[in-house]
N, C-alpha and C. Protein backbone atom coordinates (compact mmCIF):
# COMPACT_ATOMS: atom_id res chain seq x y z
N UNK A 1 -47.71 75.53 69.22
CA UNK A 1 -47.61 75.27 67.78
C UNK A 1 -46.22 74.76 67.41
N UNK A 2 -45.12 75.67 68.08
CA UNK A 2 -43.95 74.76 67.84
C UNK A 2 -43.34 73.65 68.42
N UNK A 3 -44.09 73.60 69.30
CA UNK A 3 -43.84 72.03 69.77
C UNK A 3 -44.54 70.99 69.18
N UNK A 4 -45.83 71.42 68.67
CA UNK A 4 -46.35 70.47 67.85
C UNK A 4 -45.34 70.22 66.70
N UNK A 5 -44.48 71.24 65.81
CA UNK A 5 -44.16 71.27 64.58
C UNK A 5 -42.87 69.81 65.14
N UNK A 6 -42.46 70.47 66.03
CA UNK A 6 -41.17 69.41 66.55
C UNK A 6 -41.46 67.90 66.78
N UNK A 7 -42.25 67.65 67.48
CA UNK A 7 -42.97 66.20 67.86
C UNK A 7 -43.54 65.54 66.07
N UNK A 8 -44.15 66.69 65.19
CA UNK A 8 -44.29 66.05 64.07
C UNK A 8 -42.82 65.50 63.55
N UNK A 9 -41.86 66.22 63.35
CA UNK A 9 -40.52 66.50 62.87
C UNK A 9 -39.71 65.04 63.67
N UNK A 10 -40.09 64.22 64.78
CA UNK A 10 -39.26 64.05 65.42
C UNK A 10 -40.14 62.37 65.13
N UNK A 11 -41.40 62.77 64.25
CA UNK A 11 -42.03 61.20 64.46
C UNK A 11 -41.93 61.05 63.36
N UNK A 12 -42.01 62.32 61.90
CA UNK A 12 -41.17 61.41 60.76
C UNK A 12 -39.91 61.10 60.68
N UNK A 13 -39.10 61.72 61.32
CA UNK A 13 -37.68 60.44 61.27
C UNK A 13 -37.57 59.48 61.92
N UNK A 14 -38.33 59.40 63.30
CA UNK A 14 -38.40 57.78 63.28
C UNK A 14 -38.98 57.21 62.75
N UNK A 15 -40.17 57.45 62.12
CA UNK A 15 -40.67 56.39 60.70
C UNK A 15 -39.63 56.50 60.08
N UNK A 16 -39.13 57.01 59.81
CA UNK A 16 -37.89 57.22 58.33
C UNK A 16 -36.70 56.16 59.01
N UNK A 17 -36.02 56.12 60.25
CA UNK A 17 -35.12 55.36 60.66
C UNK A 17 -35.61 53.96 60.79
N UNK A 18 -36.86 53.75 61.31
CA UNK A 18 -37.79 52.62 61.13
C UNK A 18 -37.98 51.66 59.97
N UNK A 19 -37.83 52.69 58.92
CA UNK A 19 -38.35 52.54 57.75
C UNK A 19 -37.03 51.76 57.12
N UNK A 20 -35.73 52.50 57.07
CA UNK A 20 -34.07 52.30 56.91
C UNK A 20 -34.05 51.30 57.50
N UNK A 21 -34.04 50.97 58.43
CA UNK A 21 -33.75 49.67 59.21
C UNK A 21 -34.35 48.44 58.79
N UNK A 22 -35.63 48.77 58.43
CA UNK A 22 -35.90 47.29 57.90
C UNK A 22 -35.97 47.28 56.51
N UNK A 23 -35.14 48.63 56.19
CA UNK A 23 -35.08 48.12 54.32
C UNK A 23 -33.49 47.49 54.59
N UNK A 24 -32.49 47.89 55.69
CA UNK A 24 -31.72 47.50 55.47
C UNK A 24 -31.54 46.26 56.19
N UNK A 25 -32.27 45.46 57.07
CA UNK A 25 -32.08 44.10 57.28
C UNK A 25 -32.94 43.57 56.08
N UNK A 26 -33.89 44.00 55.43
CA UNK A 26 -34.39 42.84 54.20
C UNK A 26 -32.88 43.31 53.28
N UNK A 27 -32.51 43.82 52.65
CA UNK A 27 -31.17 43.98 51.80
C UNK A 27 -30.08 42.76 52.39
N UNK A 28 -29.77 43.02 53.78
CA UNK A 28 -29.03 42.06 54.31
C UNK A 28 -29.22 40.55 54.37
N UNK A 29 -30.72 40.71 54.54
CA UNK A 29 -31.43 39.10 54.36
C UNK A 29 -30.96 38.87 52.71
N UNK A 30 -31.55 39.82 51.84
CA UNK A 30 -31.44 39.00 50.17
C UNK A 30 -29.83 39.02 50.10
N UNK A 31 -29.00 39.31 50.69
CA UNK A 31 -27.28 39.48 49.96
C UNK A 31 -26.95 38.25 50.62
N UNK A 32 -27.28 37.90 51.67
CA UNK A 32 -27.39 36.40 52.48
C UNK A 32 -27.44 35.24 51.44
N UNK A 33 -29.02 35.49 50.90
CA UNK A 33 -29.73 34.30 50.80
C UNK A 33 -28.67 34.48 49.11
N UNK A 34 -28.59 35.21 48.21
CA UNK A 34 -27.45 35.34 46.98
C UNK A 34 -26.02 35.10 47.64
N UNK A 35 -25.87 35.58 48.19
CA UNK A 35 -24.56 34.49 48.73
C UNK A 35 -24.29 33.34 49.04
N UNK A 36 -25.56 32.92 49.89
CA UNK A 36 -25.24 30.94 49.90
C UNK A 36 -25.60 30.50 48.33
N UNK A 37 -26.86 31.37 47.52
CA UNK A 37 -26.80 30.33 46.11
C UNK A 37 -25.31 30.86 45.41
N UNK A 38 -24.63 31.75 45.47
CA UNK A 38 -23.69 31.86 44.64
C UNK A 38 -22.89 30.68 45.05
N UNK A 39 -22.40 30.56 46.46
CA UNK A 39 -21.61 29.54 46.78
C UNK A 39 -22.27 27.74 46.21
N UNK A 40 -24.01 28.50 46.79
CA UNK A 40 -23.88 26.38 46.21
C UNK A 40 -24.11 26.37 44.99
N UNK A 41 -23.70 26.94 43.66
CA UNK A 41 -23.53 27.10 42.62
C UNK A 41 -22.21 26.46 41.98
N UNK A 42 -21.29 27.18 43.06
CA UNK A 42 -20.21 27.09 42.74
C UNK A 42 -19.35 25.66 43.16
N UNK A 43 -19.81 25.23 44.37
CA UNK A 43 -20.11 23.91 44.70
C UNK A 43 -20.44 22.67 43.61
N UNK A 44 -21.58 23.22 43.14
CA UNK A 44 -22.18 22.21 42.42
C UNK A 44 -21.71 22.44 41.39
N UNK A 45 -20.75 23.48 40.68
CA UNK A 45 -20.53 23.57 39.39
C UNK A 45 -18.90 22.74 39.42
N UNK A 46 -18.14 22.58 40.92
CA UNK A 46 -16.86 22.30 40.96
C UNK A 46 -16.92 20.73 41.18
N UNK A 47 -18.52 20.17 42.00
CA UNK A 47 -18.03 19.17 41.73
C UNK A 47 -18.71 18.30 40.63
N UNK A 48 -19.21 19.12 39.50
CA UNK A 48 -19.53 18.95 38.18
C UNK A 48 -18.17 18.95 37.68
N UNK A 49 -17.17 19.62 37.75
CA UNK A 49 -16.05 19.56 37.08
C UNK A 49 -14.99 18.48 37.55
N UNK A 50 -15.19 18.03 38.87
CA UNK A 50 -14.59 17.10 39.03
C UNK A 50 -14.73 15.73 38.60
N UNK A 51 -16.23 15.26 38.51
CA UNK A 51 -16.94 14.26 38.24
C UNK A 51 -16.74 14.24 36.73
N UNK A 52 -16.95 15.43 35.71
CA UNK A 52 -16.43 14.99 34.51
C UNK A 52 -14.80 14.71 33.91
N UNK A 53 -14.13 15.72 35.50
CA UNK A 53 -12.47 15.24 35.08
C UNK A 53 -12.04 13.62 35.36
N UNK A 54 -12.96 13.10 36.05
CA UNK A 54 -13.07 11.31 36.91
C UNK A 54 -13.21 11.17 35.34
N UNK A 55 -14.12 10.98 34.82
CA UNK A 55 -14.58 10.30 33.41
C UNK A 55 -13.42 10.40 32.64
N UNK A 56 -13.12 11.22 32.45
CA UNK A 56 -12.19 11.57 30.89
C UNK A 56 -10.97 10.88 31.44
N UNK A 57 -10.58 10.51 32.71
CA UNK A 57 -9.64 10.34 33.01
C UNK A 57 -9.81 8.88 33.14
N UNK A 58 -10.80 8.12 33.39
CA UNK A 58 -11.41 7.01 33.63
C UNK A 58 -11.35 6.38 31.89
N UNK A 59 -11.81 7.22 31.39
CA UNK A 59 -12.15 6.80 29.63
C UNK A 59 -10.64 6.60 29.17
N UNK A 60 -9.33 7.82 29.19
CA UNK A 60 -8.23 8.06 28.84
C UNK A 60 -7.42 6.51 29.48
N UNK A 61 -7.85 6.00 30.84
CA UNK A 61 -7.20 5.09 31.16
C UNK A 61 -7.77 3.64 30.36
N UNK A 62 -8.70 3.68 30.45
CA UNK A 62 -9.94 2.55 29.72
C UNK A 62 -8.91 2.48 27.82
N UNK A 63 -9.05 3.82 27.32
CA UNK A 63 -8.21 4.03 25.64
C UNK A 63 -6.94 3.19 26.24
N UNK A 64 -6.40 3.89 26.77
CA UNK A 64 -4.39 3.52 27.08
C UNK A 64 -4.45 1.65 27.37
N UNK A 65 -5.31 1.45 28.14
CA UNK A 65 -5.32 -0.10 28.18
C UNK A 65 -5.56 -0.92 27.41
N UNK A 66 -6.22 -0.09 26.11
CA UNK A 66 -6.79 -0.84 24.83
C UNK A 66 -5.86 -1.07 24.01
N UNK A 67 -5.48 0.19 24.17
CA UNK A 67 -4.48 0.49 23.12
C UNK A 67 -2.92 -0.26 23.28
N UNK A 68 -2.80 -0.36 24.67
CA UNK A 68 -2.09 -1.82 25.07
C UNK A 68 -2.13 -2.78 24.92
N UNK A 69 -3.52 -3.58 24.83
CA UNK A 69 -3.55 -5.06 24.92
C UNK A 69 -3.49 -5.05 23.40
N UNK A 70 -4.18 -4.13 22.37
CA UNK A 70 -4.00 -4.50 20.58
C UNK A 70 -2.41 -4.54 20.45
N UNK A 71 -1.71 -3.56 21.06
CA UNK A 71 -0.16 -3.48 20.34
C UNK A 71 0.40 -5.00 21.18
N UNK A 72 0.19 -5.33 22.14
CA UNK A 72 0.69 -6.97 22.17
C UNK A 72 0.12 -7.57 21.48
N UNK A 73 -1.18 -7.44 21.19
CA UNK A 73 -1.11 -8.64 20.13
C UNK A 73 -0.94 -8.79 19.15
N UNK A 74 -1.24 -7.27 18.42
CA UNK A 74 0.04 -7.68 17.06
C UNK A 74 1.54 -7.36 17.26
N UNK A 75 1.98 -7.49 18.28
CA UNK A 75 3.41 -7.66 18.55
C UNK A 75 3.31 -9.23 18.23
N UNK A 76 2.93 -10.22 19.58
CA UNK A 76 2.54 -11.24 19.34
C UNK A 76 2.04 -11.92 18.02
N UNK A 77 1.12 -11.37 17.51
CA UNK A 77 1.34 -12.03 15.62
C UNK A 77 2.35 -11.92 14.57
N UNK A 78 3.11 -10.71 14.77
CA UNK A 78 3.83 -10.62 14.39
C UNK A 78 5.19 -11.77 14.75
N UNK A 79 5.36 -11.59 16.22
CA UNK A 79 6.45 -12.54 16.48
C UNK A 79 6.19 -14.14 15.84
N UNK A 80 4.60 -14.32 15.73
CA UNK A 80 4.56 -15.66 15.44
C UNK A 80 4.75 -16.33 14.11
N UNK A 81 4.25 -15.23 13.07
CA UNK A 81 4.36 -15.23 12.15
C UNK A 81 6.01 -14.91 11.85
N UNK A 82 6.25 -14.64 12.13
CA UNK A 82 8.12 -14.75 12.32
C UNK A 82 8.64 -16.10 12.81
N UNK A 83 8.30 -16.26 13.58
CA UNK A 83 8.76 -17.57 13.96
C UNK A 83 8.29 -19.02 12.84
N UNK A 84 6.87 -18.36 12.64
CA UNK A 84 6.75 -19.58 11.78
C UNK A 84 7.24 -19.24 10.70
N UNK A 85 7.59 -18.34 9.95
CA UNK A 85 8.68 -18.40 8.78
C UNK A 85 9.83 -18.87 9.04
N UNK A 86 10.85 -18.82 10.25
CA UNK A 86 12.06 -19.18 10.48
C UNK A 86 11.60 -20.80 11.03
N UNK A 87 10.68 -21.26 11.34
CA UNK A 87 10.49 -22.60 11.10
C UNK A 87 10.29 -23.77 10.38
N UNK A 88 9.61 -23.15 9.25
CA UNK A 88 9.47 -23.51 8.07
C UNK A 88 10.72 -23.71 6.88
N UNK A 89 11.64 -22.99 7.07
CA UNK A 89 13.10 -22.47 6.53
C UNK A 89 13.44 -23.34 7.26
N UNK A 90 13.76 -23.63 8.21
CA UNK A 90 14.41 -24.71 9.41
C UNK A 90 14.22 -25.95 8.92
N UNK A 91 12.63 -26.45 8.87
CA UNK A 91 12.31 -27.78 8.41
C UNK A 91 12.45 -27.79 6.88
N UNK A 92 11.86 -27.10 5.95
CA UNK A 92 12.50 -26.84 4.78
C UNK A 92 14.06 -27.92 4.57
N UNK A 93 14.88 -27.18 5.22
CA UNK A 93 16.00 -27.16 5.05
C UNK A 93 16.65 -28.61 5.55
N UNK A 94 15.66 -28.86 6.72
CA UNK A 94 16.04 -30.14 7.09
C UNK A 94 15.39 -31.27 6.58
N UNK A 95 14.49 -31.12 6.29
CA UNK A 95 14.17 -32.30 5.04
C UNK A 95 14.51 -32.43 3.68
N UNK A 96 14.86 -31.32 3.41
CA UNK A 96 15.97 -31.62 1.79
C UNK A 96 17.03 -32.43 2.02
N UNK A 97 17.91 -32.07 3.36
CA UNK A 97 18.95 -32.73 3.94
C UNK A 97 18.74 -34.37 4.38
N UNK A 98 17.73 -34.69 4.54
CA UNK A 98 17.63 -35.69 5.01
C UNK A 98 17.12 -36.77 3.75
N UNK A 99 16.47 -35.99 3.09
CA UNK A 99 16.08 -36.49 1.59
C UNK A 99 17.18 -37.49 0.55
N UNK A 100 18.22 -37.99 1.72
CA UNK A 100 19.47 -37.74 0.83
C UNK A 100 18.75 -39.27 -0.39
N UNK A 101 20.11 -39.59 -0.94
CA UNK A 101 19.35 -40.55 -2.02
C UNK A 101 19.55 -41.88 -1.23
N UNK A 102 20.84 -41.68 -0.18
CA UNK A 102 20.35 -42.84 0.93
C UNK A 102 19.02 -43.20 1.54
N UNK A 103 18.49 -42.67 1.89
CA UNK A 103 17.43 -42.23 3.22
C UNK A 103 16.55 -42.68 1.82
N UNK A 104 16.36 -42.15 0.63
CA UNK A 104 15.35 -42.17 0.07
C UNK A 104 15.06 -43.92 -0.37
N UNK A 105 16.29 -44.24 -0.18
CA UNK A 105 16.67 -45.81 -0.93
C UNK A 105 15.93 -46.87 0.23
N UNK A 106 16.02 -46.30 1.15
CA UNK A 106 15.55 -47.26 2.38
C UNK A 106 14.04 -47.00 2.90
N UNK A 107 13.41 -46.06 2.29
CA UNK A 107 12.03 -45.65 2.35
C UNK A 107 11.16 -46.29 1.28
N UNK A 108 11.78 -45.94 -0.13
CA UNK A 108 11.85 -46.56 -0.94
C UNK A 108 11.47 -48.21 -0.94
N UNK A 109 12.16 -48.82 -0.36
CA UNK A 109 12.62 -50.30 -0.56
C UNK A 109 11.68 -50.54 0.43
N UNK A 110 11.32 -49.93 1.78
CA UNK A 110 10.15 -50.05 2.79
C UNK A 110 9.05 -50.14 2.05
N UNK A 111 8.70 -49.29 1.89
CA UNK A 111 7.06 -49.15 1.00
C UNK A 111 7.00 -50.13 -0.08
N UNK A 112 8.10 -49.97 -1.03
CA UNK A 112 7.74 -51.29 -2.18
C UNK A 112 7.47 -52.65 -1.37
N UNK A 113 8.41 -53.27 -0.19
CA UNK A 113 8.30 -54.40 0.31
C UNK A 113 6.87 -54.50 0.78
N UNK A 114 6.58 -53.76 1.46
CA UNK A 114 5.14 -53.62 2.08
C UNK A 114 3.35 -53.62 1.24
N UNK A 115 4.37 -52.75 0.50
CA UNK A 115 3.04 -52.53 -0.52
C UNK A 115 2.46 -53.24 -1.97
N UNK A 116 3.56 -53.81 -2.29
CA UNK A 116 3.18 -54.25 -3.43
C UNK A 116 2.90 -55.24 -3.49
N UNK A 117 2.51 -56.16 -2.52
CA UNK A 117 1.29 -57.48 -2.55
C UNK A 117 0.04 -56.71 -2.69
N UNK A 118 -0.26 -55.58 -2.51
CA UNK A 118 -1.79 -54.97 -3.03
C UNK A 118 -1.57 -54.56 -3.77
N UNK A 119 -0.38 -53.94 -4.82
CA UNK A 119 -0.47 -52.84 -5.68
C UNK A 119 -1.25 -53.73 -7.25
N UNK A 120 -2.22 -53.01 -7.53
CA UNK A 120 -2.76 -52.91 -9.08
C UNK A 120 -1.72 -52.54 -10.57
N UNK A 121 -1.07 -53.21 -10.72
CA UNK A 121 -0.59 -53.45 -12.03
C UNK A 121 1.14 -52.90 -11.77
N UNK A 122 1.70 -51.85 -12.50
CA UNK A 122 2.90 -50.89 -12.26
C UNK A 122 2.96 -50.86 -11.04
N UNK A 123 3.94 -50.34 -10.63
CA UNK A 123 4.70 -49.30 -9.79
C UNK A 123 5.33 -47.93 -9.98
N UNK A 124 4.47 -47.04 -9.92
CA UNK A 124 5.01 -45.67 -10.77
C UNK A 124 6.22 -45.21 -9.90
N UNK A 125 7.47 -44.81 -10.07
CA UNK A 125 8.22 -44.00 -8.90
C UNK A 125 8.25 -42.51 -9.52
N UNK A 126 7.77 -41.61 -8.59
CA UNK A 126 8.40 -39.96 -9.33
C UNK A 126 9.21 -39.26 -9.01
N UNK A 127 10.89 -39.12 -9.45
CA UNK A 127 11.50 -38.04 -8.68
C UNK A 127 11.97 -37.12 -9.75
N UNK A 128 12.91 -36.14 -8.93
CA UNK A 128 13.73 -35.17 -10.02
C UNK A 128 15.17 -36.00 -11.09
N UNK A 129 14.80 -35.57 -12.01
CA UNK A 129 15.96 -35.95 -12.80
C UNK A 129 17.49 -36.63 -12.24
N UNK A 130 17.87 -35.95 -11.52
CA UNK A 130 19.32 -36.43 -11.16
C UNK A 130 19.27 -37.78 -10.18
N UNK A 131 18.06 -37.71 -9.09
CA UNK A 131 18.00 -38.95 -8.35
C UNK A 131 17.55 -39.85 -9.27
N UNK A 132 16.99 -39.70 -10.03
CA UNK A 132 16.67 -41.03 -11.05
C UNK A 132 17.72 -41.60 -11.39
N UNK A 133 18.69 -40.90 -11.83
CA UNK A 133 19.88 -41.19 -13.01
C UNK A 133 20.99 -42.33 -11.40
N UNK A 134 20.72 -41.61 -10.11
CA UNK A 134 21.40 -42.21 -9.15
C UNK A 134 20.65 -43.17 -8.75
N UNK A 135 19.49 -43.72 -8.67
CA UNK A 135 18.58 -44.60 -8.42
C UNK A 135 18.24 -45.34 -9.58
N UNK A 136 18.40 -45.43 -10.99
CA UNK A 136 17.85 -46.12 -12.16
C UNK A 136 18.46 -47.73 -11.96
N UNK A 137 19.61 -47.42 -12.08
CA UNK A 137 20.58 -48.80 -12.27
C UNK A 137 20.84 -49.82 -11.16
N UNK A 138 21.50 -49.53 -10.14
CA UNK A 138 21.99 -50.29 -9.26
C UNK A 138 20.49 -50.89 -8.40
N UNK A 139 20.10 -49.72 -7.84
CA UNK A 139 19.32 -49.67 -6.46
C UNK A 139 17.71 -50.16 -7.27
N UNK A 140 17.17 -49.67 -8.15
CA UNK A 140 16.09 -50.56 -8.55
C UNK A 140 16.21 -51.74 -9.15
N UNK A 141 17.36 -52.07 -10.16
CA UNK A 141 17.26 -53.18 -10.61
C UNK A 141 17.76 -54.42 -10.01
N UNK A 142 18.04 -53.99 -8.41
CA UNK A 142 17.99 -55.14 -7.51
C UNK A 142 16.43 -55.26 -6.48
N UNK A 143 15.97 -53.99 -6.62
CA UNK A 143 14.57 -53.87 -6.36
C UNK A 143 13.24 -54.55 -7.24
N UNK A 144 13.72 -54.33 -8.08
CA UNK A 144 12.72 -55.18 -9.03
C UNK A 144 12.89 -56.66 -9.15
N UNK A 145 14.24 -57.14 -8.87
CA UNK A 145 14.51 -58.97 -8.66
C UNK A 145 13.67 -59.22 -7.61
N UNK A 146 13.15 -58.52 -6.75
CA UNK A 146 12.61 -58.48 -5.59
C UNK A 146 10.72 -58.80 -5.11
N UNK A 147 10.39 -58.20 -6.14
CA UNK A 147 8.76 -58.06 -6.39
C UNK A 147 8.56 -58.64 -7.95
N UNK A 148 7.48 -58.87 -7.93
CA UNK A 148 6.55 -59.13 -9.17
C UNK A 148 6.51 -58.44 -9.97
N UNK A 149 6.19 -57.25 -9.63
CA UNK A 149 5.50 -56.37 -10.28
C UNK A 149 6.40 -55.14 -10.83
N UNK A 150 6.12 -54.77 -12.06
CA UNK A 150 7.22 -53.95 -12.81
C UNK A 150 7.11 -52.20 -12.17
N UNK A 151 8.56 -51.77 -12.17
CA UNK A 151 8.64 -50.71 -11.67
C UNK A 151 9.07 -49.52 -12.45
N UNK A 152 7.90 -48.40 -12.51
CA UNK A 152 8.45 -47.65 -13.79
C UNK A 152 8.55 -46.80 -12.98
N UNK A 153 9.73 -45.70 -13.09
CA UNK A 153 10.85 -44.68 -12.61
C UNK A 153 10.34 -43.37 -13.71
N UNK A 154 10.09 -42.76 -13.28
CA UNK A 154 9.70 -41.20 -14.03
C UNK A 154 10.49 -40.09 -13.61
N UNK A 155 10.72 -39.18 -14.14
CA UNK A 155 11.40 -37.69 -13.45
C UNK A 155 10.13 -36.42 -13.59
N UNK A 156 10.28 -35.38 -12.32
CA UNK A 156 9.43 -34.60 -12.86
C UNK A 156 10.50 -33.17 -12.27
N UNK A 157 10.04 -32.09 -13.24
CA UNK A 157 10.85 -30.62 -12.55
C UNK A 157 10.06 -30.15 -11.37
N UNK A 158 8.64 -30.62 -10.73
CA UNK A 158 8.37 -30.09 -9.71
C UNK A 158 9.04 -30.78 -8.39
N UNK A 159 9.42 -31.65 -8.57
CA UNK A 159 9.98 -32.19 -7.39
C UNK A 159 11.61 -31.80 -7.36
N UNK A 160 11.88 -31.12 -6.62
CA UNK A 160 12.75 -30.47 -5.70
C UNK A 160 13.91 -31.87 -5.50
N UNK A 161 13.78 -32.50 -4.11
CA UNK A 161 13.68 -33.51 -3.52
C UNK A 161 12.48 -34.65 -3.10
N UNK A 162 12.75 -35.62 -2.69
CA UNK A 162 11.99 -36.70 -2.41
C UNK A 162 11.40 -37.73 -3.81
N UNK A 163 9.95 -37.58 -3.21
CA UNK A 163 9.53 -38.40 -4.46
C UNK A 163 8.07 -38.77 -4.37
N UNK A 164 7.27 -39.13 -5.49
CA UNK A 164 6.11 -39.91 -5.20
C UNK A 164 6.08 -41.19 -5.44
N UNK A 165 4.66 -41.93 -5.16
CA UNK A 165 4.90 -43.39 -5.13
C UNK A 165 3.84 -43.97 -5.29
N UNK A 166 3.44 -44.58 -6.36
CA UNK A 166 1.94 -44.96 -6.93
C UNK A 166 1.96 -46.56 -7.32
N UNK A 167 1.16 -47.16 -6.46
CA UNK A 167 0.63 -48.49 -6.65
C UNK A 167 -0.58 -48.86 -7.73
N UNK A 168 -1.10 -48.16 -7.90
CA UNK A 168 -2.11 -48.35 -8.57
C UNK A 168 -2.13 -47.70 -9.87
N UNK A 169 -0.53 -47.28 -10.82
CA UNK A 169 -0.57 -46.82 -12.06
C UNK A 169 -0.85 -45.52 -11.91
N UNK A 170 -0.89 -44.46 -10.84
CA UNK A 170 -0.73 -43.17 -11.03
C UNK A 170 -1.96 -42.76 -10.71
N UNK A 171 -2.88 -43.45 -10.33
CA UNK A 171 -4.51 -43.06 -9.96
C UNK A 171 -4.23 -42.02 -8.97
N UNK A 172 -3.34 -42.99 -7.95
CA UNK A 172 -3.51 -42.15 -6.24
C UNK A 172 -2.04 -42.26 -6.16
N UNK A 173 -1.27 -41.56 -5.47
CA UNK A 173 -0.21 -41.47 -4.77
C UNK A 173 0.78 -41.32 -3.01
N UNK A 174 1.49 -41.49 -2.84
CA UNK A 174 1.92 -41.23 -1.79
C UNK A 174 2.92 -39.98 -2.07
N UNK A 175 2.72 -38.93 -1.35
CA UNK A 175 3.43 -37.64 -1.63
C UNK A 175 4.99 -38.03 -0.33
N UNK A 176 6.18 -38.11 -1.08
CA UNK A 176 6.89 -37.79 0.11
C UNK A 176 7.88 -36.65 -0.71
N UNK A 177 7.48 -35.79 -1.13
CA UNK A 177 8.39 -34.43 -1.89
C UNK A 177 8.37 -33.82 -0.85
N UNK A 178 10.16 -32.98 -0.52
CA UNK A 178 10.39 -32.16 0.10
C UNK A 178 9.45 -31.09 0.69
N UNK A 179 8.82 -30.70 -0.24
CA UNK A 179 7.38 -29.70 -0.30
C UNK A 179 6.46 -30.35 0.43
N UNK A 180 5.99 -31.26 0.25
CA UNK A 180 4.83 -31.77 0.70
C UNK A 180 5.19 -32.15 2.37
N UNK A 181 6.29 -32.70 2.54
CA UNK A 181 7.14 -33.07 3.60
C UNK A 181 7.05 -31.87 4.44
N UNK A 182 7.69 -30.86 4.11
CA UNK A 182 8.10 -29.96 5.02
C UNK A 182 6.71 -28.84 5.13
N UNK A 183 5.93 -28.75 4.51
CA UNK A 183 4.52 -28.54 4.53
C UNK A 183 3.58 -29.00 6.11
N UNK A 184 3.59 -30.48 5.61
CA UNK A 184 2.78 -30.98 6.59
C UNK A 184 3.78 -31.02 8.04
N UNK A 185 4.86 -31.48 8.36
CA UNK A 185 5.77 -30.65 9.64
C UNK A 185 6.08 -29.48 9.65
N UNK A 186 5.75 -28.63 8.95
CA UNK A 186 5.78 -26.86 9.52
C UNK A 186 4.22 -26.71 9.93
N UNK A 187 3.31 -27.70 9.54
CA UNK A 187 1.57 -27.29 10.28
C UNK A 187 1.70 -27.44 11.74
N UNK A 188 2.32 -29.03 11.42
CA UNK A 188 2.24 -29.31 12.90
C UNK A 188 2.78 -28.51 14.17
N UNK A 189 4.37 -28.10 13.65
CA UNK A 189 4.86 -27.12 14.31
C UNK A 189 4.73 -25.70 14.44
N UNK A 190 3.80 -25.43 13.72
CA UNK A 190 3.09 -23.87 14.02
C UNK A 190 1.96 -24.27 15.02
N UNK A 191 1.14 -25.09 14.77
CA UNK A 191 0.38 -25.59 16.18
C UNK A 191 0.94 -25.91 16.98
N UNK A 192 1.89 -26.27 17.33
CA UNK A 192 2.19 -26.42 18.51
C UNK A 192 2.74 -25.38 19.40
N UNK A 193 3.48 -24.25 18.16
CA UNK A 193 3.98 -23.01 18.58
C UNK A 193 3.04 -22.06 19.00
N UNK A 194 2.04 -22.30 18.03
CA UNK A 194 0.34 -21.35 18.61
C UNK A 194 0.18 -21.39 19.83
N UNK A 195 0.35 -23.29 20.23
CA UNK A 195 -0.17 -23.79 21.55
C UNK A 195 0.47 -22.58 22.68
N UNK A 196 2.21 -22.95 22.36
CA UNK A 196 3.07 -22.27 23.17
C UNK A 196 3.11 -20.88 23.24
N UNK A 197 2.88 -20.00 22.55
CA UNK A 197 2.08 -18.71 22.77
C UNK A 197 1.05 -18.71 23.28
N UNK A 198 0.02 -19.41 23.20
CA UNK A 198 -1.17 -19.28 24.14
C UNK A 198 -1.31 -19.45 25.22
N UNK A 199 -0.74 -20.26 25.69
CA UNK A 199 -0.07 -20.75 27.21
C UNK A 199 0.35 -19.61 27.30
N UNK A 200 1.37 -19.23 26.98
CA UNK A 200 2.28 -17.91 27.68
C UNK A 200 1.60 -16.57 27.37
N UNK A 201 0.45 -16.55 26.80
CA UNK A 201 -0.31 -15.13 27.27
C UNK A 201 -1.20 -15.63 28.66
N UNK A 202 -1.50 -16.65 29.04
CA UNK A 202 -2.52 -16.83 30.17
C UNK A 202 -1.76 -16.72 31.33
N UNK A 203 -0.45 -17.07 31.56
CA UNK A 203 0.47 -16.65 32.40
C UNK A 203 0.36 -15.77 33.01
């Protein structure tokens, strides 16, 4: 009887150690199989974080380059628009100068010679007050021994320098006022300055 009790005693703990053993290799199996997903979790979550640090850093460089090429170019408009003010002031300045009542006398005397076998009736001239008073006497009334056709001399306060010049009684004119002058050579020379900035961004 007590050897039976013992042999019972001795076959439930090896079920029982039997039993331990493979609860504790399945435990070991699941802490396994949660350990590789923790790791490829962590994997996949790092190179989730890398791939969105690429972007922002990709985007941040993409902004900074933008934000570069706008500030040259309104650097660049700016400079041009600078320049074409100090060009304009330049020619400005140099066609008042050149406007003298010499220069005007020989432009003058060009165009009347030229033109007034077509001109329709008058000869209007328009300048500012004071070149008239220096141009009335001497310099037209050897100009007018010259042509046919009668030459009437006007003053106006918009003209600065230069003058206009009407064949046909004031219908149509030829603009050569300082203004108008230095107008149409400050276009030209801002185009051409455009040109020369544009060139030198393709550089």
């Amino acid at each position: 009887m007590a050897q039976q009790i013992q042999q019972l005693i001795d076959r439930i703990k090896e079920e029982g150690v039997h039993a331990a053993e493979q609860k504790a290799v399945q435990l070991e199996k699941e802490s396994q199989q949660q350990a590789r997903q923790i790791i490829e979790d962590a994997r996949n979550q790092a190179e989730k974080m890398i791939a969105d640090a690429r972007e922002d850093i990709e985007k941040l460089q993409q902004a900074s380059h933008m934000a570069l090429q706008q500030s040259a170019r309104d650097m660049l408009l700016t400079l041009k628009k600078e320049l074409q003010a100090v060009l304009q002031h330049i020619v400005a300045r140099d066609v008042r100068d050149t406007l003298s009542v010499e220069n005007m006398m020989r432009v003058i005397q060009s165009l009347v010679e030229s033109e007034s076998a077509q001109a329709q009736g008058e000869i209007e001239l328009v300048l500012n007050e004071s070149d008239v008073k220096a141009l009335k006497d001497g310099f037209l009334a050897r100009l007018q021994k010259e042509i046919k056709n009668n030459i009437v001399i006007k003053s106006a306060d918009d003209i600065h320098k230069g003058f206009n010049i009407s064949f046909d009684q004031g219908r149509s004119s030829f603009d050569f006022s300082d203004e108008s002058l230095a107008e149409y050579l400050g276009a030209f020379l801002n185009n051409q300055l455009a040109l020369i900035i544009k060139e030198s961004m393709e550089k």
